[in-house]
N, C-alpha and C. Protein backbone atom coordinates (compact mmCIF):
# COMPACT_ATOMS: atom_id res chain seq x y z
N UNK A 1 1.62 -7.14 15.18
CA UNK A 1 0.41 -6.57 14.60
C UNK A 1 -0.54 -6.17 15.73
N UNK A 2 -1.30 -5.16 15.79
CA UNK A 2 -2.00 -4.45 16.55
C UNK A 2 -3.72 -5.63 17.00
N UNK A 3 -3.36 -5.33 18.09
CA UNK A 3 -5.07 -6.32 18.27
C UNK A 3 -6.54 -5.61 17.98
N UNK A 4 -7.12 -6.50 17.87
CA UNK A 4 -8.78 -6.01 17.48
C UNK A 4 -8.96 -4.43 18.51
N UNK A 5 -8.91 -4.42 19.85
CA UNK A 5 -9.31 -3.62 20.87
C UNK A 5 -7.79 -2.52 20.36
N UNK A 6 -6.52 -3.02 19.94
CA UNK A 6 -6.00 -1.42 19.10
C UNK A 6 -6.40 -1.34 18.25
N UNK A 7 -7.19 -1.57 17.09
CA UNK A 7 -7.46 -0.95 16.23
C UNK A 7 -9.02 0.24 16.71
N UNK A 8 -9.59 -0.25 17.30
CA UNK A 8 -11.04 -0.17 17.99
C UNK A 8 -10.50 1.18 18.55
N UNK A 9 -9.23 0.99 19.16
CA UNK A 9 -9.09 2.11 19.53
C UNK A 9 -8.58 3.77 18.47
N UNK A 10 -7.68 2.69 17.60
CA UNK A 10 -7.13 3.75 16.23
C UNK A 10 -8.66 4.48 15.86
N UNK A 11 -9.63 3.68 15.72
CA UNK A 11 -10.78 3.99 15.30
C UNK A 11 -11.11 5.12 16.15
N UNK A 12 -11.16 5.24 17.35
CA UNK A 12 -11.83 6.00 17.95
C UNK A 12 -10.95 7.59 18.14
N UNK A 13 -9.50 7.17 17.92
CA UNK A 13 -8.71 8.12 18.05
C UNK A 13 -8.57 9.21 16.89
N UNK A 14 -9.48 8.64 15.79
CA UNK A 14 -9.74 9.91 14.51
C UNK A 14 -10.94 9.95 14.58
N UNK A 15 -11.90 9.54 15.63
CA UNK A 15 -13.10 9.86 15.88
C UNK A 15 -14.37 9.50 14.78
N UNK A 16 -13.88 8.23 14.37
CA UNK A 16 -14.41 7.15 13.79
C UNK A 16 -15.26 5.94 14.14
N UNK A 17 -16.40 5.96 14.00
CA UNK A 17 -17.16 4.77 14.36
C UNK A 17 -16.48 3.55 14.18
N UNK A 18 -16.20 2.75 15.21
CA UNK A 18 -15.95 1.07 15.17
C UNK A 18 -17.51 0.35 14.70
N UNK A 19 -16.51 -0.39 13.99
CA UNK A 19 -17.67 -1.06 13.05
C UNK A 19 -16.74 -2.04 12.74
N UNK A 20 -17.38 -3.56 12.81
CA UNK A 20 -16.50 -4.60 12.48
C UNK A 20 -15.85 -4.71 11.01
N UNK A 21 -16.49 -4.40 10.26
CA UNK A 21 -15.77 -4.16 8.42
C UNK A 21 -14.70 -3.53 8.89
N UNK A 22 -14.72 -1.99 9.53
CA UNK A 22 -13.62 -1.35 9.47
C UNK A 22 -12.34 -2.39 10.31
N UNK A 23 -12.62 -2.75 11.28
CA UNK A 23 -11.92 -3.38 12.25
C UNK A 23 -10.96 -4.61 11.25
N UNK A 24 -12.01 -5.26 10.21
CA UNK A 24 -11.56 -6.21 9.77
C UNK A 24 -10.54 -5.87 8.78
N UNK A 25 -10.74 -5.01 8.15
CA UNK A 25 -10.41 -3.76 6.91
C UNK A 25 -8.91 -3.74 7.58
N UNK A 26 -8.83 -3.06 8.81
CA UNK A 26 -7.61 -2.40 9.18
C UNK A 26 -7.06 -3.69 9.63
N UNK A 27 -6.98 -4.90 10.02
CA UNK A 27 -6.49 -5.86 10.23
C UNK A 27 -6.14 -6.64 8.73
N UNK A 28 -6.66 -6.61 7.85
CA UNK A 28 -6.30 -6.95 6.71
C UNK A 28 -4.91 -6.04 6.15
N UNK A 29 -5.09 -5.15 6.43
CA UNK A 29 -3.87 -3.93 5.58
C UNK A 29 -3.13 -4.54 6.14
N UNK A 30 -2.83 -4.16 7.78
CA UNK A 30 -1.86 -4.11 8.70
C UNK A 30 -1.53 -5.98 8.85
N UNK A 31 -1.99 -6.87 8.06
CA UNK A 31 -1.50 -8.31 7.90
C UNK A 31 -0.53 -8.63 6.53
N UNK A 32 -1.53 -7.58 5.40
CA UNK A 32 -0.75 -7.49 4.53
C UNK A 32 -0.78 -6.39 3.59
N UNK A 33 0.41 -5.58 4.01
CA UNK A 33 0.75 -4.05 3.35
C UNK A 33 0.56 -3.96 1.51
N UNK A 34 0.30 -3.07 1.23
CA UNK A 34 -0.13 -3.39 -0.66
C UNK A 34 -0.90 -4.08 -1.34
N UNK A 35 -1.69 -4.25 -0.40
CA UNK A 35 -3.09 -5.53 -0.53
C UNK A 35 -4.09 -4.35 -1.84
N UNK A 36 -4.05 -5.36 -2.63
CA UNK A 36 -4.98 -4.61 -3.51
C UNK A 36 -6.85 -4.66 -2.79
N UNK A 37 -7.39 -4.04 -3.81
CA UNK A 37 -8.99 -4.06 -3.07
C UNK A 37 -9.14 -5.30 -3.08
N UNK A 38 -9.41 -6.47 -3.82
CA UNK A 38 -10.09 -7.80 -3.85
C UNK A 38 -9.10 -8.39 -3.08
N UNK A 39 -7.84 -8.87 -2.67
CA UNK A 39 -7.52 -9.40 -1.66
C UNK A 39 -7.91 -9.19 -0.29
N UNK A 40 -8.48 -7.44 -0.23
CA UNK A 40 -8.33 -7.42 1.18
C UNK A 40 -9.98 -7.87 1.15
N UNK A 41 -11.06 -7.79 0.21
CA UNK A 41 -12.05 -8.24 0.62
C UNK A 41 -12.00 -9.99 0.53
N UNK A 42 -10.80 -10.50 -0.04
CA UNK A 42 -10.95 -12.16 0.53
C UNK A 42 -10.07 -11.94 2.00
N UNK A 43 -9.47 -11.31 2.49
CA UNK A 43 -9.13 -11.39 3.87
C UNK A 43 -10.50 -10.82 4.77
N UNK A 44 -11.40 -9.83 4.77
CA UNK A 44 -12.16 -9.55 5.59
C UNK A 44 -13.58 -10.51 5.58
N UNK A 45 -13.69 -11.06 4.45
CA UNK A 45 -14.84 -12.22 4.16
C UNK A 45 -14.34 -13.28 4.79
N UNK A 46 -13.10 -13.74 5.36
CA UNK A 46 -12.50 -15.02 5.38
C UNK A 46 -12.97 -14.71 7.29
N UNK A 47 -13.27 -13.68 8.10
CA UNK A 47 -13.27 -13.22 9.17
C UNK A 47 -14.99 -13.12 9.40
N UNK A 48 -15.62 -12.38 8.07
CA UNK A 48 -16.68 -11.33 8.59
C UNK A 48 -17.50 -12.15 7.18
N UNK A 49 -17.89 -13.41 6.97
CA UNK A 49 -18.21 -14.13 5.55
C UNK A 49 -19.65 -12.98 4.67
N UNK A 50 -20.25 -12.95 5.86
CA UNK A 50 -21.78 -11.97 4.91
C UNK A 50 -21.03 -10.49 4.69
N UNK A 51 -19.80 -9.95 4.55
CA UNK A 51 -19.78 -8.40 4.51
C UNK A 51 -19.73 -8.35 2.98
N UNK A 52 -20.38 -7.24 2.55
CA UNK A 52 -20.25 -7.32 0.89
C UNK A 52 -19.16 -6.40 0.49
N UNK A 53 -19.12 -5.93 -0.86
CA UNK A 53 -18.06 -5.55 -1.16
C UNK A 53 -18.13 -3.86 -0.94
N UNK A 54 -19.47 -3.41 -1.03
CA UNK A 54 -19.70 -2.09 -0.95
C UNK A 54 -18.87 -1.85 0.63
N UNK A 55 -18.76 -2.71 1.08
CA UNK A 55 -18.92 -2.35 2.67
C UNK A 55 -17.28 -2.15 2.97
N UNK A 56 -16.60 -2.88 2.34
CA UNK A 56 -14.79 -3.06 2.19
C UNK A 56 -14.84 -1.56 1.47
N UNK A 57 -15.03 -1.13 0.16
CA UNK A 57 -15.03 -0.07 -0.52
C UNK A 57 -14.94 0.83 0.56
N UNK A 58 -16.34 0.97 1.46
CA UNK A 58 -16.41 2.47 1.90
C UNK A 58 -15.82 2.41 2.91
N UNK A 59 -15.18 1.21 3.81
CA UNK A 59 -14.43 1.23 4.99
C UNK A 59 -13.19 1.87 4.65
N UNK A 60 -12.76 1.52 3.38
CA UNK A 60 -11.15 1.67 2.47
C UNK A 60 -11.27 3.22 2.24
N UNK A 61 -11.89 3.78 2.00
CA UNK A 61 -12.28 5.12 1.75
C UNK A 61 -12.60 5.87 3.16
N UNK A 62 -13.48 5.62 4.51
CA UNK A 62 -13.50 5.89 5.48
C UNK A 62 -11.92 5.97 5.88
N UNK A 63 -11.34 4.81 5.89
CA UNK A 63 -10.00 4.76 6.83
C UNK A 63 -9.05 5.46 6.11
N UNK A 64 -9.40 5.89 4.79
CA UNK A 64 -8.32 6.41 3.83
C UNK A 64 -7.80 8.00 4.24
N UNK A 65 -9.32 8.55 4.48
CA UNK A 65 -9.74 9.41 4.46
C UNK A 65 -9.51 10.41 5.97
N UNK A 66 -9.68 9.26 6.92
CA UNK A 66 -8.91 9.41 8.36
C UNK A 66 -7.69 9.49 8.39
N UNK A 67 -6.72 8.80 7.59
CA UNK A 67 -5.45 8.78 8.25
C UNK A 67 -5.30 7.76 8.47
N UNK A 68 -5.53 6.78 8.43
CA UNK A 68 -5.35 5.29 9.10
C UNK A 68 -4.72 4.06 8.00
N UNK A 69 -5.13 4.56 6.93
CA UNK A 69 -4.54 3.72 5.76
C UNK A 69 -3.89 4.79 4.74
N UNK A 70 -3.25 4.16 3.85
CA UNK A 70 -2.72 5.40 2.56
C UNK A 70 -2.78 4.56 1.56
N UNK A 71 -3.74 5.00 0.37
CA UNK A 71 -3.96 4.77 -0.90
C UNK A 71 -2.84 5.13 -2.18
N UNK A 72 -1.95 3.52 -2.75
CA UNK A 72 -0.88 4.20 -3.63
C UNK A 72 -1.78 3.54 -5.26
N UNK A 73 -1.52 4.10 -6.21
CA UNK A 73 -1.57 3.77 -7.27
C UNK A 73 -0.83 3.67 -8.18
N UNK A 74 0.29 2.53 -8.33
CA UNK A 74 1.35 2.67 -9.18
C UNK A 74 0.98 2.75 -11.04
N UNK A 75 1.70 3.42 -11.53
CA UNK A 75 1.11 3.58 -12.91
C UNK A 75 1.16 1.66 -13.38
N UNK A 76 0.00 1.82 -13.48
CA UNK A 76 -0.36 0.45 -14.85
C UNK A 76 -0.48 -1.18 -13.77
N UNK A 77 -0.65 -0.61 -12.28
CA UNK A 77 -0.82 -1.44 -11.22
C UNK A 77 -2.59 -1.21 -10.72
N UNK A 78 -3.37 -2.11 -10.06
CA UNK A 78 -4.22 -1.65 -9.37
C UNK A 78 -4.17 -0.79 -8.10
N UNK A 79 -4.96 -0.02 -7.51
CA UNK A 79 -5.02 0.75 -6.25
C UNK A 79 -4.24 -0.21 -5.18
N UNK A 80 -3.43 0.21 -4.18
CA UNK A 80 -3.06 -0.34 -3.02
C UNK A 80 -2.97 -0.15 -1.71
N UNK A 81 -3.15 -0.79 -0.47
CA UNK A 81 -3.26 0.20 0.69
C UNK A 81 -2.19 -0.96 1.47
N UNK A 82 -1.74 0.48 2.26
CA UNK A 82 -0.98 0.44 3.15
C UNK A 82 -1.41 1.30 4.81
N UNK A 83 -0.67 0.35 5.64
CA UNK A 83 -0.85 0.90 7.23
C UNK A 83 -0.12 1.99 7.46
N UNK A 84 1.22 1.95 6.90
CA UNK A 84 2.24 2.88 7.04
C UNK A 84 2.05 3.92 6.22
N UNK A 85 1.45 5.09 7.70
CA UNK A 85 1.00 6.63 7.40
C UNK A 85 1.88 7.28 8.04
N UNK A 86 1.78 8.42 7.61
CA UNK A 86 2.38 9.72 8.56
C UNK A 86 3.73 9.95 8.62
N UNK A 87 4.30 9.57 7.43
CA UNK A 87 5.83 9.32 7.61
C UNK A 87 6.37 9.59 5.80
N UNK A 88 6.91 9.79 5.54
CA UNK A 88 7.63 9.93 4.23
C UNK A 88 8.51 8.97 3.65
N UNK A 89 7.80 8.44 3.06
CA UNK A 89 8.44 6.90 2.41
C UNK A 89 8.19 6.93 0.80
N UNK A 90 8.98 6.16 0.55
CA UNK A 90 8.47 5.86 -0.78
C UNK A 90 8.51 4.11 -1.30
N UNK A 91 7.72 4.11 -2.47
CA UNK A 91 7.88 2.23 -2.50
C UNK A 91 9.26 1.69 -3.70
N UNK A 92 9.37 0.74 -3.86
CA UNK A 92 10.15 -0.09 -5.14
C UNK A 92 9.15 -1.16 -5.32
N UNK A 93 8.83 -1.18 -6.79
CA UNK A 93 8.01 -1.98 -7.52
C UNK A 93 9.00 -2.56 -8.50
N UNK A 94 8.53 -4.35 -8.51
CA UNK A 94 9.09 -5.43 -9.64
C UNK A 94 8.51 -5.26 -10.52
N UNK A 95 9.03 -4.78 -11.42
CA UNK A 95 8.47 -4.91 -13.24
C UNK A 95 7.80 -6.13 -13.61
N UNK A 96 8.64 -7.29 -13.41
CA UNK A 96 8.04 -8.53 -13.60
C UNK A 96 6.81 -8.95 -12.72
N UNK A 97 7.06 -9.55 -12.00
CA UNK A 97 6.14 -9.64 -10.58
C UNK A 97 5.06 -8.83 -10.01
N UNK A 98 5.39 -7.58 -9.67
CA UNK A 98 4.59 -6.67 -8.88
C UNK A 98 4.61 -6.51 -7.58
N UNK A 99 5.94 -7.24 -7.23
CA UNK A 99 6.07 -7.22 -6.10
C UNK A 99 6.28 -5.38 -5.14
N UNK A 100 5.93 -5.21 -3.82
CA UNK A 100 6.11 -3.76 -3.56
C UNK A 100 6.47 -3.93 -2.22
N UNK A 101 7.78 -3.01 -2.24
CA UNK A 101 7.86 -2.89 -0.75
C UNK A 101 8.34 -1.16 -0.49
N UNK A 102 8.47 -1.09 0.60
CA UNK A 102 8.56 0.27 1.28
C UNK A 102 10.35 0.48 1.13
N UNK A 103 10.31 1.97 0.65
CA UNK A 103 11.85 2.25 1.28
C UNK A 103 11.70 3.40 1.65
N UNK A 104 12.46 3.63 2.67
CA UNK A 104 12.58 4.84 3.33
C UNK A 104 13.28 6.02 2.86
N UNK A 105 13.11 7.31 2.71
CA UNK A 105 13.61 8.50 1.79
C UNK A 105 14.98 8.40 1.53
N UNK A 106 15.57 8.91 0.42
CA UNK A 106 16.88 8.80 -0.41
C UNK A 106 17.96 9.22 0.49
N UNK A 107 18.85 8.59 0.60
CA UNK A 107 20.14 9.34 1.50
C UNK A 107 21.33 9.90 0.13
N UNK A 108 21.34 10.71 0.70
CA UNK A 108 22.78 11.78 0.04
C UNK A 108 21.41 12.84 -0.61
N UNK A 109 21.83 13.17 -1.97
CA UNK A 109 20.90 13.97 -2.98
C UNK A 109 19.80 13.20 -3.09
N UNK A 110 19.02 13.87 -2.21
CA UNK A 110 17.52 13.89 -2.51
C UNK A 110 16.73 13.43 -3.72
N UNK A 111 15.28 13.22 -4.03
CA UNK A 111 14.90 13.26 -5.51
C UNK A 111 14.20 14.69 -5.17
N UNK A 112 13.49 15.06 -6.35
CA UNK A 112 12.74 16.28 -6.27
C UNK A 112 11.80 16.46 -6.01
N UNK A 113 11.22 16.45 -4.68
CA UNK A 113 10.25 16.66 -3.89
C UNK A 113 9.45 18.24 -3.67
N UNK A 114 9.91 18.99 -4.16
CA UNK A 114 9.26 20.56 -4.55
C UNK A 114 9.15 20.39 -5.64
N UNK A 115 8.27 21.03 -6.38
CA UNK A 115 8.16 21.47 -7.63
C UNK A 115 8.78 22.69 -7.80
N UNK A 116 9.29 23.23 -9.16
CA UNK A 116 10.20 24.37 -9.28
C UNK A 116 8.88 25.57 -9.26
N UNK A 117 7.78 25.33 -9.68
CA UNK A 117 6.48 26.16 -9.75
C UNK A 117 5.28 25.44 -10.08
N UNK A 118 4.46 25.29 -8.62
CA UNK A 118 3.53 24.63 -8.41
C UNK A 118 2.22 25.34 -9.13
N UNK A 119 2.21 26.04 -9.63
CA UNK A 119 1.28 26.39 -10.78
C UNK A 119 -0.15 26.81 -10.12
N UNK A 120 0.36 27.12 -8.88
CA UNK A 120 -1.20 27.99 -8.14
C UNK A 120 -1.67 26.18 -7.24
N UNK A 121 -1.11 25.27 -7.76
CA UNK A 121 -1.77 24.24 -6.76
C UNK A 121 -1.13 24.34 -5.35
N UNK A 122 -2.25 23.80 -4.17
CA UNK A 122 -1.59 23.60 -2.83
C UNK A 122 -1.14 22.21 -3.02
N UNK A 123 0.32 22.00 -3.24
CA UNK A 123 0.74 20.42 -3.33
C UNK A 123 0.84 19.86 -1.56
N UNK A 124 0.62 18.73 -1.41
CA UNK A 124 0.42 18.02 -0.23
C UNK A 124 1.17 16.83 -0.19
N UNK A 125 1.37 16.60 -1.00
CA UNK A 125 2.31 15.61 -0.93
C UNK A 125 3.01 14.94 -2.48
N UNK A 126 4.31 14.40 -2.80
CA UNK A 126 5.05 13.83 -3.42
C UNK A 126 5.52 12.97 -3.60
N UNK A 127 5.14 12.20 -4.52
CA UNK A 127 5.41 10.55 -4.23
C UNK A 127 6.71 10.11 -5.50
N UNK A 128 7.70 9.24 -4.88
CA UNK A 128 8.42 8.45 -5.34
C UNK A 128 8.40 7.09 -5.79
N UNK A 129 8.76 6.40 -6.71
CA UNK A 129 8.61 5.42 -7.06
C UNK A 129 9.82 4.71 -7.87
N UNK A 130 10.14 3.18 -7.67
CA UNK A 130 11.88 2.71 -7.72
C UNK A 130 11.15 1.63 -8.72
N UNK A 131 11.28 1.67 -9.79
CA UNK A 131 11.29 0.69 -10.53
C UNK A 131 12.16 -0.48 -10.92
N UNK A 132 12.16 -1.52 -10.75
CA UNK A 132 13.66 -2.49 -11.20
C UNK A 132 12.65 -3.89 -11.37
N UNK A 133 13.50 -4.79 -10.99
CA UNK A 133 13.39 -6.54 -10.30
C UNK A 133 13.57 -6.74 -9.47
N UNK A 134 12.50 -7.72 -8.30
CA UNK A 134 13.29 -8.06 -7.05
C UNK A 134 14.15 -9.09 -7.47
N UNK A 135 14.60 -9.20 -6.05
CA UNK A 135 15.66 -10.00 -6.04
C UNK A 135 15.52 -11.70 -6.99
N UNK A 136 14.19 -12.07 -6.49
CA UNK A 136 13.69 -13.48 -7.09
C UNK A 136 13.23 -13.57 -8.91
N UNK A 137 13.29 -12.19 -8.87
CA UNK A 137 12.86 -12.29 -10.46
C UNK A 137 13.97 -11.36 -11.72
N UNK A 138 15.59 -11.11 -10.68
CA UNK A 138 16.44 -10.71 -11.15
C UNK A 138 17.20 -11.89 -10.96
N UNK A 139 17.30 -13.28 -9.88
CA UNK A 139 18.04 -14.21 -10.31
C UNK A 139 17.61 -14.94 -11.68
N UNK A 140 16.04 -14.87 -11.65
CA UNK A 140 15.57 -16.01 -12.28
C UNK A 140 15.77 -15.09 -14.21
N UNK A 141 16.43 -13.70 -14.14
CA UNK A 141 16.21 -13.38 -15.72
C UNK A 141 17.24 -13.81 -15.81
N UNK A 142 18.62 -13.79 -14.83
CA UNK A 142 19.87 -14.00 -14.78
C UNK A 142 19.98 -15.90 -15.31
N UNK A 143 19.10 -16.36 -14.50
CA UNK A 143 19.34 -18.29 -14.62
C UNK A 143 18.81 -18.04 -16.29
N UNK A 144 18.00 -17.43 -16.93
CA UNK A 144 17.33 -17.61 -18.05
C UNK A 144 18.19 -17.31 -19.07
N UNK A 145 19.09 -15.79 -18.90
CA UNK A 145 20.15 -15.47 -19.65
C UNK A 145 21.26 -16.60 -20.03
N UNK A 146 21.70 -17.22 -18.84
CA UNK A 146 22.60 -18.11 -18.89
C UNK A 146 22.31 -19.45 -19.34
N UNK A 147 21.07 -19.72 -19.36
CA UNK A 147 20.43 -20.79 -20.05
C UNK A 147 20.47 -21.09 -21.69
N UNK A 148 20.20 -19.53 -21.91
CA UNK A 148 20.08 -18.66 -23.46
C UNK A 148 21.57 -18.90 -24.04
N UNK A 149 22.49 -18.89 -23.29
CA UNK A 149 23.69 -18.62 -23.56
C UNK A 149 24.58 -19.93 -24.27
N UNK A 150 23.89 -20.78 -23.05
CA UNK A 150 24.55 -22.38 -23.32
C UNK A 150 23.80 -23.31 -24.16
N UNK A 151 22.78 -22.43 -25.17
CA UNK A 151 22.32 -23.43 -26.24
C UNK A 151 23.30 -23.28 -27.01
């Protein structure tokens, strides 16, 4: 994970005021990727105790807005941020859980990342999304099935 003086510097490299919220902000993501808003303001309060919440908000929106974080919103999930920018990824989300992690673009046939007719919009980007169970909450429907089975 990147130290206080790299981020200070990420900051300065999109020509962004360092400001300790932000500093704390981007050390929160980059500790833990998919951090919804209220976790990352109990990680930057746990560092920075008087910062309020307005102040996480507009850092999350400052850094969003730079390049420095990326804002996902899975349908029927809260907002989430991630460190990992600038690259073409997509996530897998647990149905059960909510668990989210990163996977990297589809090998063989593609998904459909153009639209067949973008309808006069400038599209910028295309997002994917893998719905299933992780692993911990596909053994545990599996132990439950088999439980079900042997009454």
């Amino acid at each position: 994970m990147p130290t206080d003086a790299e981020f200070q510097q990420m900051l300065r490299g999109v020509s962004v005021r360092v400001t300790a919220p932000r500093v704390a902000v981007l050390s929160a993501v980059h500790a833990s990727p998919h951090s919804d808003t209220d976790s990352i303001i109990r990680a930057v309060r746990s560092r920075l105790s008087a910062v309020s919440h307005q102040a996480v908000y507009d850092s999350l929106r400052t850094l969003t807005t730079a390049g420095l974080l990326r804002c996902i919103q899975p349908r029927g999930l809260l907002a989430r941020y991630e460190a990992r920018v600038g690259d073409n990824h997509h996530h897998v989300i647990c149905r059960t859980c909510g668990a989210i992690a990163d996977v990297d673009c589809a090998i063989g046939d593609a998904p459909c990342l153009t639209a067949s007719d973008d309808l006069g919009f400038a599209i910028d980007e295309a997002e994917v999304i893998y719905w299933g169970l992780c692993p911990e909450c596909a053994n545990s429907a599996h132990s439950e099935a088999n439980s079900a089975r042997s009454l």
